[in-house]
Protein backbone atom coordinates (compact mmCIF):
# COMPACT_ATOMS: atom_id res chain seq x y z
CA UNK A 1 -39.52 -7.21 -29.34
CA UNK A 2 -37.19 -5.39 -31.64
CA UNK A 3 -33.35 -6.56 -31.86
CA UNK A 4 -32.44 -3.02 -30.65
CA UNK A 5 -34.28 -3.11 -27.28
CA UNK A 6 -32.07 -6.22 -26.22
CA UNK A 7 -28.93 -4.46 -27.76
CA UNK A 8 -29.64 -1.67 -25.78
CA UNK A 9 -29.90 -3.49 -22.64
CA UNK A 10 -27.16 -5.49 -23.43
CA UNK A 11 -24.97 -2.02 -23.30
CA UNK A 12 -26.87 -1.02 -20.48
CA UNK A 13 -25.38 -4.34 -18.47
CA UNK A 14 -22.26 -3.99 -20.22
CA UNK A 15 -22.01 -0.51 -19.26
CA UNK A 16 -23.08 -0.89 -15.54
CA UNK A 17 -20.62 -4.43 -15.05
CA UNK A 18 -17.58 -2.12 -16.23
CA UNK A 19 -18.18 1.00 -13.89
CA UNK A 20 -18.87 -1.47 -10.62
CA UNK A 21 -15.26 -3.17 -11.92
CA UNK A 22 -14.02 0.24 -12.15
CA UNK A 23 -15.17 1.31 -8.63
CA UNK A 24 -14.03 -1.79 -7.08
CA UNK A 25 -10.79 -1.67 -7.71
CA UNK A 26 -10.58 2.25 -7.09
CA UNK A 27 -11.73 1.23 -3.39
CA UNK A 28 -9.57 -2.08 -3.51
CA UNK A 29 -7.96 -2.35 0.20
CA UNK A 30 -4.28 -1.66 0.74
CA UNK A 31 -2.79 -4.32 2.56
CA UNK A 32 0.61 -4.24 4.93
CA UNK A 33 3.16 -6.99 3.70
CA UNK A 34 6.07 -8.06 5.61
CA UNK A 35 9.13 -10.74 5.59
CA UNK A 36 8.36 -14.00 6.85
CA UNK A 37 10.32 -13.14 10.09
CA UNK A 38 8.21 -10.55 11.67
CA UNK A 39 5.06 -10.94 14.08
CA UNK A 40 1.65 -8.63 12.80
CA UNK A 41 1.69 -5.20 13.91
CA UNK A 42 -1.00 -2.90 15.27
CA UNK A 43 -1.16 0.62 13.75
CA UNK A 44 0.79 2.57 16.18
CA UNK A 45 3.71 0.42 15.64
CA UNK A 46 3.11 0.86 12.06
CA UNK A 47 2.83 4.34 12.17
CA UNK A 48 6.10 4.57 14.24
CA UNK A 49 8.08 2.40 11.64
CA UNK A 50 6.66 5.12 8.78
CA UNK A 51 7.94 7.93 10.31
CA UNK A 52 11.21 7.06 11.28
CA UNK A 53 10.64 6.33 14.61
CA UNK A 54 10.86 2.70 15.55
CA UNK A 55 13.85 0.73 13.56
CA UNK A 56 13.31 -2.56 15.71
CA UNK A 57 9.94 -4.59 16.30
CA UNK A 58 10.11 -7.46 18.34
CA UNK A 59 13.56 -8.18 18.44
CA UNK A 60 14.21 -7.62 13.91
CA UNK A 61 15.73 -4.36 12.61
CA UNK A 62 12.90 -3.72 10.36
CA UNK A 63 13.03 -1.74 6.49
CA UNK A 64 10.48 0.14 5.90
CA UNK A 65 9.79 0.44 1.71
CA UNK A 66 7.23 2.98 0.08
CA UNK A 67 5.36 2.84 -3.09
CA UNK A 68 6.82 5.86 -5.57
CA UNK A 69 4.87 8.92 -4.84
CA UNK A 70 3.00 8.69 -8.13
CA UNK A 71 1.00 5.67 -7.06
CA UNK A 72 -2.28 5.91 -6.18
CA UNK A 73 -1.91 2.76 -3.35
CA UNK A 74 0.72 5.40 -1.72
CA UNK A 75 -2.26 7.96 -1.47
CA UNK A 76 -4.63 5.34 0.27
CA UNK A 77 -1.70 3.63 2.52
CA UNK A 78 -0.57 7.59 4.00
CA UNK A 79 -4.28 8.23 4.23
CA UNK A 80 -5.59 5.10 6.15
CA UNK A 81 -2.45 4.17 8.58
CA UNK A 82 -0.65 7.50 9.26
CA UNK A 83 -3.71 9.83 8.29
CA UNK A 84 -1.67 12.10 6.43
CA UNK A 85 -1.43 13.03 2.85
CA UNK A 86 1.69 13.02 0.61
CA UNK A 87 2.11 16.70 0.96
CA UNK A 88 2.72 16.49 4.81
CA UNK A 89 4.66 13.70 4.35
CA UNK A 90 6.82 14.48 2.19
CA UNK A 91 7.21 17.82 4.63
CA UNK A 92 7.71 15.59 7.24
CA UNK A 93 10.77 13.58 5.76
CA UNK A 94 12.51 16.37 4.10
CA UNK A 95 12.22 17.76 7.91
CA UNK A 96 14.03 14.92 9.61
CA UNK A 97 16.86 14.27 6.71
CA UNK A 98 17.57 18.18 7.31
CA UNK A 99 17.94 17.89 10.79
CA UNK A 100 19.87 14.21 10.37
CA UNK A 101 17.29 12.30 12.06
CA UNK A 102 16.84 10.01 8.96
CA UNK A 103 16.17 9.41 5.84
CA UNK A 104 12.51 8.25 4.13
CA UNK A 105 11.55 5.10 3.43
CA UNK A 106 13.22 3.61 -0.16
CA UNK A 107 10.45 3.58 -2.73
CA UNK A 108 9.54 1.10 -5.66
CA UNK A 109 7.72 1.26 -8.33
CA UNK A 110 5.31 -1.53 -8.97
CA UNK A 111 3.58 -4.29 -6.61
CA UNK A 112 5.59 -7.11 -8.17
CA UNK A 113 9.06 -4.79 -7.17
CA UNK A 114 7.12 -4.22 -3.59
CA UNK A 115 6.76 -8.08 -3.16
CA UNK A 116 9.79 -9.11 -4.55
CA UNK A 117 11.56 -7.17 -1.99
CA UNK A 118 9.66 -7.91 1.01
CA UNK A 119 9.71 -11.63 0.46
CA UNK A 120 13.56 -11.72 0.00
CA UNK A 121 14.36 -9.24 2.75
CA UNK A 122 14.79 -10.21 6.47
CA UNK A 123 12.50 -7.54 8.16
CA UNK A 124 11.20 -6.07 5.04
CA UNK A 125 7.72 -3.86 5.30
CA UNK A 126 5.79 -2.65 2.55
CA UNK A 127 2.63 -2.07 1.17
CA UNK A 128 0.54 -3.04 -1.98
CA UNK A 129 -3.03 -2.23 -3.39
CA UNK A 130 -5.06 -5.51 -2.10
CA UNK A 131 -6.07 -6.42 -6.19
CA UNK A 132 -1.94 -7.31 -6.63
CA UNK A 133 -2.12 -9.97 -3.70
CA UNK A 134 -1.05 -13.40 -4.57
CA UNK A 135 -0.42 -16.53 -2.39
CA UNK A 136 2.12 -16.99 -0.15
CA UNK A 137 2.39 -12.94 0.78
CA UNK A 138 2.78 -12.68 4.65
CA UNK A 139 -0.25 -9.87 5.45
CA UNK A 140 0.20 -7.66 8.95
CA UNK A 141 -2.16 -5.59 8.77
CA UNK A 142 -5.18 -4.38 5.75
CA UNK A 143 -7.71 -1.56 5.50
């Protein structure tokens, strides 16, 4: 066979290897990270904590953190734990802090800021895309 068949199936593999790496990170999992201090948490809990809600879980003043709005794990989180979109969040927020009921949860830009944070803050929730977990991160809750 010709040297051109097996480069074309060689690009054909290549091709095919790069667009499942591509989709499988696009549907990588978000997971919930918190401080070493806190129990797990179901999603109503979670959802309460989000929106300003619930300040205290289990006996720890919790801090809720966001990922800046511009992050694609922010999308995913909103969409598969408080089934909203950033739009209606955003409404939401800008809502209470108008009526002084609160203000939104502090937002970071990267993982590694996300992490850091959590890790090294007593009560400390956040979230991160499930391809930027490393060892040691306490996990309360993943979709």
């Amino acid at each position: 066979m010709p040297s051109s068949f097996f480069t074309r199936i060689y690009r054909w593999a290549l091709t095919l290897l790069l667009a499942f790496a591509v989709l499988g990170h696009a549907h990588a999992g978000v997971l919930v990270i918190g401080h070493a201090n806190l129990a797990k948490l179901d999603e109503a809990t979670l959802q309460k904590v989000y929106t300003g809600k619930v300040f205290d879980v289990g006996g720890i003043n919790v801090v809720a953190i966001n990922a800046s709005s511009n992050n694609p794990v922010r999308g995913r989180f909103l969409q598969s734990f408080l089934n909203q979109d950033e739009e209606k969040y955003t409404a939401y927020w800008t809502v209470r802090r108008y009526i002084g009921k609160g203000t939104p949860p502090k937002e970071f830009s990267s993982s590694a800021e996300i992490i850091q944070f959590v890790q090294n803050t007593p009560g400390a929730i956040g979230y991160i895309d499930e391809a930027d977990a490393k060892p040691g991160l306490h996990i309360l809750l993943k979709k």
